[in-house]
C-alpha atoms as a PDB file:
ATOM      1  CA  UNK A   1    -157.044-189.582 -72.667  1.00  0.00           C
ATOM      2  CA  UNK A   2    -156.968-187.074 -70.495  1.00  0.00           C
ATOM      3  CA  UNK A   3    -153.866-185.632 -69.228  1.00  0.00           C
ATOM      4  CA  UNK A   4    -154.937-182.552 -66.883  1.00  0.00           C
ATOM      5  CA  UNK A   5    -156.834-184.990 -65.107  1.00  0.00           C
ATOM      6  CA  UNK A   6    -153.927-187.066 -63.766  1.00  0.00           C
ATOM      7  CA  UNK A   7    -152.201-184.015 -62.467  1.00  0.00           C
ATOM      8  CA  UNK A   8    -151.859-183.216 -58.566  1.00  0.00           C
ATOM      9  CA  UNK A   9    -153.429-179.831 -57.081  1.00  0.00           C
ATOM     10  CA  UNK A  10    -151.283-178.304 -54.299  1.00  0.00           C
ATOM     11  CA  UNK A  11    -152.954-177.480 -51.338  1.00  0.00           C
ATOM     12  CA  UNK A  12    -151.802-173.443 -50.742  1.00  0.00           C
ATOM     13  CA  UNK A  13    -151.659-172.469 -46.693  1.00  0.00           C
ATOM     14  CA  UNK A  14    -155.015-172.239 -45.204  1.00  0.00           C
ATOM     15  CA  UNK A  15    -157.280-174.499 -47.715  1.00  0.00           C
ATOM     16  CA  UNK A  16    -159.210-177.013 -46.459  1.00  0.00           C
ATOM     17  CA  UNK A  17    -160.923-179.553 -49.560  1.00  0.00           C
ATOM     18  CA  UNK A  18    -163.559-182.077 -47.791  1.00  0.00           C
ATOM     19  CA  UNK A  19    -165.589-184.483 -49.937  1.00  0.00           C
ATOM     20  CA  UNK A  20    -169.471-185.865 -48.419  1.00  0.00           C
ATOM     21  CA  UNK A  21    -170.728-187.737 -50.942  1.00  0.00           C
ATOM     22  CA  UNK A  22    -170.162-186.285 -54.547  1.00  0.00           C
ATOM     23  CA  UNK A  23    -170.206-182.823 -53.171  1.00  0.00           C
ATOM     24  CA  UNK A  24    -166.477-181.161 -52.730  1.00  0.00           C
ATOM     25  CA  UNK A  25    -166.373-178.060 -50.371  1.00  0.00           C
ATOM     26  CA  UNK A  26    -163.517-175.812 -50.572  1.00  0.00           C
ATOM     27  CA  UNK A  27    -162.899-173.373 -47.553  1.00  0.00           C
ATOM     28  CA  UNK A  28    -160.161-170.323 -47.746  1.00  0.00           C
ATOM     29  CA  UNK A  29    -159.398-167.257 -46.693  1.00  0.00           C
ATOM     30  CA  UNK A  30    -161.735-165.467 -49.134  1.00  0.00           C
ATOM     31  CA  UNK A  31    -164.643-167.361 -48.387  1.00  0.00           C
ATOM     32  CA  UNK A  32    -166.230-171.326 -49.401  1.00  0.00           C
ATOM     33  CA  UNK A  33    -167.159-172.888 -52.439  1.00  0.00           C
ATOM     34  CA  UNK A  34    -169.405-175.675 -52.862  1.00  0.00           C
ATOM     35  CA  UNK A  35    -169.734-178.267 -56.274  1.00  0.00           C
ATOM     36  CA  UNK A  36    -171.282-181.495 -57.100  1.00  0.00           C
ATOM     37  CA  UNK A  37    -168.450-183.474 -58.727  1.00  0.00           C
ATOM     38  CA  UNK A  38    -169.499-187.397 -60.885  1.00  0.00           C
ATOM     39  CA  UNK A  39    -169.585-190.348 -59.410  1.00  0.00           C
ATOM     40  CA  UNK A  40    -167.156-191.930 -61.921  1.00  0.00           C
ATOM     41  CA  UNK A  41    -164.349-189.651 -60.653  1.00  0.00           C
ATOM     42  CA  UNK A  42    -162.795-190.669 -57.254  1.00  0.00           C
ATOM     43  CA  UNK A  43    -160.973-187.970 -55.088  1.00  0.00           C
ATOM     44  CA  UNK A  44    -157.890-188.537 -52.606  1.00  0.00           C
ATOM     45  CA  UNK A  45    -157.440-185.722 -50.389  1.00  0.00           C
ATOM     46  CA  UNK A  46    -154.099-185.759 -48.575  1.00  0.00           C
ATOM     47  CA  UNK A  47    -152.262-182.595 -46.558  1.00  0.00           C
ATOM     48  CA  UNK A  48    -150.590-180.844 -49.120  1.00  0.00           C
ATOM     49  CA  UNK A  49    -152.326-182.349 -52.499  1.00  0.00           C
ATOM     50  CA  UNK A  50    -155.673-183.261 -54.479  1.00  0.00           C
ATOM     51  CA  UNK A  51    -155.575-186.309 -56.814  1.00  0.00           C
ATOM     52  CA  UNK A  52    -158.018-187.578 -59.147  1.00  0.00           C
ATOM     53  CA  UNK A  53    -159.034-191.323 -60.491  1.00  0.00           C
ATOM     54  CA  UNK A  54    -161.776-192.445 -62.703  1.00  0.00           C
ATOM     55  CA  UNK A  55    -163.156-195.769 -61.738  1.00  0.00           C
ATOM     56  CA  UNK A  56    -162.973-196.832 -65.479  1.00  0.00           C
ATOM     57  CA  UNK A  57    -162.118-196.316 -69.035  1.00  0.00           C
ATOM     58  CA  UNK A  58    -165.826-195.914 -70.422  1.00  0.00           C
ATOM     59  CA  UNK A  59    -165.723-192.749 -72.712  1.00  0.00           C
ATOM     60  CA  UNK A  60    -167.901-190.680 -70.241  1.00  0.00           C
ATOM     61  CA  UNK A  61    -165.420-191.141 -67.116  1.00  0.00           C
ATOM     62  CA  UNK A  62    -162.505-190.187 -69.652  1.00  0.00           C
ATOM     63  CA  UNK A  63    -165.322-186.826 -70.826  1.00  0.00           C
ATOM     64  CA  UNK A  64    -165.137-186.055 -67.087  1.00  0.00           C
ATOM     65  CA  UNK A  65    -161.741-186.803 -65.467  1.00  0.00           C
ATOM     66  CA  UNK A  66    -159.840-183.373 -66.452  1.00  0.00           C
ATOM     67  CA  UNK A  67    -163.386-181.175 -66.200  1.00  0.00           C
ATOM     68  CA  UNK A  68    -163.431-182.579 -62.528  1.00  0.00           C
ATOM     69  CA  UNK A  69    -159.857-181.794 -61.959  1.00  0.00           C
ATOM     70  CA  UNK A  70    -160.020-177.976 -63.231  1.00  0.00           C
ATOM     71  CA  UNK A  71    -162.992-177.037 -61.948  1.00  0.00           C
ATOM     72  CA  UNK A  72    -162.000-177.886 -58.414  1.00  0.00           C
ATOM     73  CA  UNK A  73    -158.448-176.543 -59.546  1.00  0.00           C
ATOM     74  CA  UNK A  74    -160.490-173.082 -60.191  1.00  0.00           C
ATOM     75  CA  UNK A  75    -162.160-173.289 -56.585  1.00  0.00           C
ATOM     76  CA  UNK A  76    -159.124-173.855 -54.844  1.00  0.00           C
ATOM     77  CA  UNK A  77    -157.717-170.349 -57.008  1.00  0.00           C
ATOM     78  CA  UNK A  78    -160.631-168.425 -56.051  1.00  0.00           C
ATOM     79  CA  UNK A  79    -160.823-168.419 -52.473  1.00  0.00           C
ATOM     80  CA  UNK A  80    -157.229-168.198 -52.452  1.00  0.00           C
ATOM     81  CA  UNK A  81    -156.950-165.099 -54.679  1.00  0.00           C
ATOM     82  CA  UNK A  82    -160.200-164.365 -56.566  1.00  0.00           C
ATOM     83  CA  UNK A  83    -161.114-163.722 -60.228  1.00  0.00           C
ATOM     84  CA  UNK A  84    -161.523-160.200 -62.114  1.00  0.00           C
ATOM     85  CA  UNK A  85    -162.904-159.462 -65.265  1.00  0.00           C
ATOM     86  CA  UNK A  86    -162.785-155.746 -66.601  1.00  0.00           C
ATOM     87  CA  UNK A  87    -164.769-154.602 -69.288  1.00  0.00           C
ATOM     88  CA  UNK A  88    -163.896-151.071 -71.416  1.00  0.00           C
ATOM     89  CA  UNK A  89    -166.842-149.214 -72.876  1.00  0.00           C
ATOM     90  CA  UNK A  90    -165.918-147.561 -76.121  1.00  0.00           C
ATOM     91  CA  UNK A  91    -168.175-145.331 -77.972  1.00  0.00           C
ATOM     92  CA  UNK A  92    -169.604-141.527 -77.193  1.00  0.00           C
ATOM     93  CA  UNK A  93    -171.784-140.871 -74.838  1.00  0.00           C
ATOM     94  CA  UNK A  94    -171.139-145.057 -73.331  1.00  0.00           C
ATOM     95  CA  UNK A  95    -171.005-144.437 -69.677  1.00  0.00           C
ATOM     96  CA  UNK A  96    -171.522-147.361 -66.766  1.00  0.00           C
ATOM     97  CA  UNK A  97    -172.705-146.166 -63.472  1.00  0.00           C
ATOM     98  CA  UNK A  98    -173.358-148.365 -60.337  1.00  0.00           C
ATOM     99  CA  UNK A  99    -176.248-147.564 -58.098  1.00  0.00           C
ATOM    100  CA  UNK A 100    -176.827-149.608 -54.813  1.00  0.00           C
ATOM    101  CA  UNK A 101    -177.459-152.892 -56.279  1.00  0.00           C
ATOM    102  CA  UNK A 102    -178.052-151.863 -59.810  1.00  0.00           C
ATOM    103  CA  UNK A 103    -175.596-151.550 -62.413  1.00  0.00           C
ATOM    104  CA  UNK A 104    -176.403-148.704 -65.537  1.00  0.00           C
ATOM    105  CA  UNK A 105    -175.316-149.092 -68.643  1.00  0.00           C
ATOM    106  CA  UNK A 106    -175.752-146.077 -71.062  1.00  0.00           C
ATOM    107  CA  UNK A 107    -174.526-147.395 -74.226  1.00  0.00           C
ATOM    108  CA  UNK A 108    -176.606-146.075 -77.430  1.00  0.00           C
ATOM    109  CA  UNK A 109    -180.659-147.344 -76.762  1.00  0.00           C
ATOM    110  CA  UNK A 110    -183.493-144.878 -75.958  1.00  0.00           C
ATOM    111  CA  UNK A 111    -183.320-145.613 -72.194  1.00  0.00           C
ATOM    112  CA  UNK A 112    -180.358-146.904 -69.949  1.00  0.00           C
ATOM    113  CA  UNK A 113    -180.104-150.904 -69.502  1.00  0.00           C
ATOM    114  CA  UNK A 114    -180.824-151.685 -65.670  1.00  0.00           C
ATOM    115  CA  UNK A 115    -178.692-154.561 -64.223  1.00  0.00           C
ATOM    116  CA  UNK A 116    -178.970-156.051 -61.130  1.00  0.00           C
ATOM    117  CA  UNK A 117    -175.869-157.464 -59.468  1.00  0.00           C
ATOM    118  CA  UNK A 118    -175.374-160.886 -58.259  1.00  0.00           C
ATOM    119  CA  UNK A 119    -175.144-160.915 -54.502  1.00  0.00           C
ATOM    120  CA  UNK A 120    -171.487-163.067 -54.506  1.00  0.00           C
ATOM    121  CA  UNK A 121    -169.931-160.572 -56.791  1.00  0.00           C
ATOM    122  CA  UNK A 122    -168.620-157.341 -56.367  1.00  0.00           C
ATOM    123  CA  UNK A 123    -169.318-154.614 -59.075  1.00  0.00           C
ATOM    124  CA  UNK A 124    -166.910-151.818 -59.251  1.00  0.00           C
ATOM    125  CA  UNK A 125    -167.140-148.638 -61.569  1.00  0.00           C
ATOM    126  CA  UNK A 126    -163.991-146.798 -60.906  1.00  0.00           C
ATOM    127  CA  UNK A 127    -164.261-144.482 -63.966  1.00  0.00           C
ATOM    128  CA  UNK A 128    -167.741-143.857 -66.267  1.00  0.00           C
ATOM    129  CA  UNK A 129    -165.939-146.430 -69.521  1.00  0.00           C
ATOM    130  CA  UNK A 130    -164.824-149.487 -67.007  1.00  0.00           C
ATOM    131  CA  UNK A 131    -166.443-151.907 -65.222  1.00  0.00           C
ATOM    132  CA  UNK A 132    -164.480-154.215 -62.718  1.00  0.00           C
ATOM    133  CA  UNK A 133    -166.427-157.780 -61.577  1.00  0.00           C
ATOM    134  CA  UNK A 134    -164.608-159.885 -59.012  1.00  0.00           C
ATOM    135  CA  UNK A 135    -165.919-162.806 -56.549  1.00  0.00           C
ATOM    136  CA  UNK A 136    -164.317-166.582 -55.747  1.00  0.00           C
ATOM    137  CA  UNK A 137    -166.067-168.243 -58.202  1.00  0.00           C
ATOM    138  CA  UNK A 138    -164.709-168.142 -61.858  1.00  0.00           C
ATOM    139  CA  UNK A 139    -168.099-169.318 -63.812  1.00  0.00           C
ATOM    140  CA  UNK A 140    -170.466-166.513 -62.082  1.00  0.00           C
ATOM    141  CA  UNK A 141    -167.564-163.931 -62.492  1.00  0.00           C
ATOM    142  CA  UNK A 142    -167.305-165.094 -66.472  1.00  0.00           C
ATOM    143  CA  UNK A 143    -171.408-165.490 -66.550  1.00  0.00           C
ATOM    144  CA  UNK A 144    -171.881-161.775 -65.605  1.00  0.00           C
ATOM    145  CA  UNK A 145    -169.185-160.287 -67.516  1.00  0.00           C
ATOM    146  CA  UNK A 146    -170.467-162.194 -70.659  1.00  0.00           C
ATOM    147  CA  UNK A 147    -174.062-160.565 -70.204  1.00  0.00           C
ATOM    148  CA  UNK A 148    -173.000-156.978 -69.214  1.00  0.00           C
ATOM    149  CA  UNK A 149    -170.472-157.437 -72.547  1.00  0.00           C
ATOM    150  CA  UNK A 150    -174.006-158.831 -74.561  1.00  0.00           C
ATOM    151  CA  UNK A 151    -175.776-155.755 -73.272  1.00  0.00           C
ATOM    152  CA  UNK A 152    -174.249-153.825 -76.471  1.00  0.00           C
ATOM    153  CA  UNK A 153    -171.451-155.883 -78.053  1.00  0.00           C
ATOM    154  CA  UNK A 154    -168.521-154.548 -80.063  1.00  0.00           C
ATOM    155  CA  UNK A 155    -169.641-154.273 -83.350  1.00  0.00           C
ATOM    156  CA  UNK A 156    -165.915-154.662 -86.316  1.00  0.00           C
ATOM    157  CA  UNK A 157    -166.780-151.135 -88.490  1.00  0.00           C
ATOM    158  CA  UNK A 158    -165.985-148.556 -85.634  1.00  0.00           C
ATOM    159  CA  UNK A 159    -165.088-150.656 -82.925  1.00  0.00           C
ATOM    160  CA  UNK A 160    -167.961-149.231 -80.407  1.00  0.00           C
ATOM    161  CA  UNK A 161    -169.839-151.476 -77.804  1.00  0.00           C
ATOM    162  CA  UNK A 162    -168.766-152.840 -74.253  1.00  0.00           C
ATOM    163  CA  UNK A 163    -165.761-155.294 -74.771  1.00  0.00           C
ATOM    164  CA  UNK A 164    -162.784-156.807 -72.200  1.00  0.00           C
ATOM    165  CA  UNK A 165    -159.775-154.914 -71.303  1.00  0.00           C
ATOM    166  CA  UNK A 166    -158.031-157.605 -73.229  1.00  0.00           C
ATOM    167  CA  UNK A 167    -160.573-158.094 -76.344  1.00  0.00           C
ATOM    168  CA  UNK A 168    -158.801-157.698 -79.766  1.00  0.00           C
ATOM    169  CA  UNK A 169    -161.719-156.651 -82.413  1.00  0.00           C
ATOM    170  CA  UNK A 170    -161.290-157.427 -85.870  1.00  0.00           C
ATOM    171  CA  UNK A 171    -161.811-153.894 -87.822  1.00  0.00           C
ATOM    172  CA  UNK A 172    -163.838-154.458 -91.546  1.00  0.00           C
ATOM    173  CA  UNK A 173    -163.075-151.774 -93.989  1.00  0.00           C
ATOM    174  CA  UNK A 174    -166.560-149.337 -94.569  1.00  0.00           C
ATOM    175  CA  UNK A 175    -167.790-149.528 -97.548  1.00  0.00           C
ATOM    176  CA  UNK A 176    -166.538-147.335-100.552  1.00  0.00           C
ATOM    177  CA  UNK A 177    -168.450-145.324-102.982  1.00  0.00           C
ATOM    178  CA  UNK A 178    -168.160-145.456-106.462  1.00  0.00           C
END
């Protein structure tokens, strides 16, 4: 049973959430968002508030009820405020650089890693070790941090390799000679 599902979204000042069909648009001050959403969820749009119903209890409409709810949850968040990831490089000689539309990565291989950067997020390298994404949409935000972070990830012995400004790694002990 899902309980996320059943719970009302407030509408902030200046969000507008229209449904045609099974596609929900989401307009704010940062910009628009657009999502297919299941038929077996049914939305109710009022001034201040978002609901959600499923038409039935089948196990697939229960699967989707609280997915539907939090991903259009996470639109309304982004164009109201955004999402930012930041990623730490850690190692000598690791040093990000943004170019244009290219982001560099020299972390350890024979040549720099070329990346290009999506068009609806913004790259920002305010030092050579960090790496700032941002944009309205929490799953392309999350998508591009996860493959800058896969470029060269942290590896447990000496803790070097691109990781988020929040990532705890787990040391292991070297080995020990006998």
């Amino acid at each position: 049973m899902s309980r996320i599902g059943y719970k009302a979204i407030e509408l902030p000042q200046g969000v507008e959430v229209s449904q045609s069909g099974n596609v929900v648009t989401v307009k704010g001050p940062k910009g628009t968002l657009s999502r297919e959403i299941s038929p077996l969820i049914k939305m109710n749009v009022t001034d201040s508030e978002v609901t959600f119903e499923r038409e039935n209890d089948d196990k697939k409409a229960k699967m989707v009820h609280g997915t539907t709810r939090a991903n259009v949850n996470n639109m309304i968040e982004g164009v109201v405020n955004g999402f930012k990831k930041t990623l730490k490089l850690v190692g000598v000689g690791y040093r990000a650089q943004a170019k244009g539309s290219k982001l560099i990565l020299t972390v350890g291989y024979s040549n720099p890693v070329e990346m290009d950067k999506p068009e609806d997020l913004e790259v920002n390298v305010p030092d050579n070790t960090t790496i700032e994404i941002s944009g309205i949409n929490k799953e392309h935000v999350g998508q591009f941090a996860a493959e800058v972070r896969a470029v060269r990830s942290p590896e447990p012995y000496k803790g070097k390799g691109i990781r988020y400004e929040d990532e705890y790694i787990l040391r292991k002990e070297g080995k020990t000679g006998k």
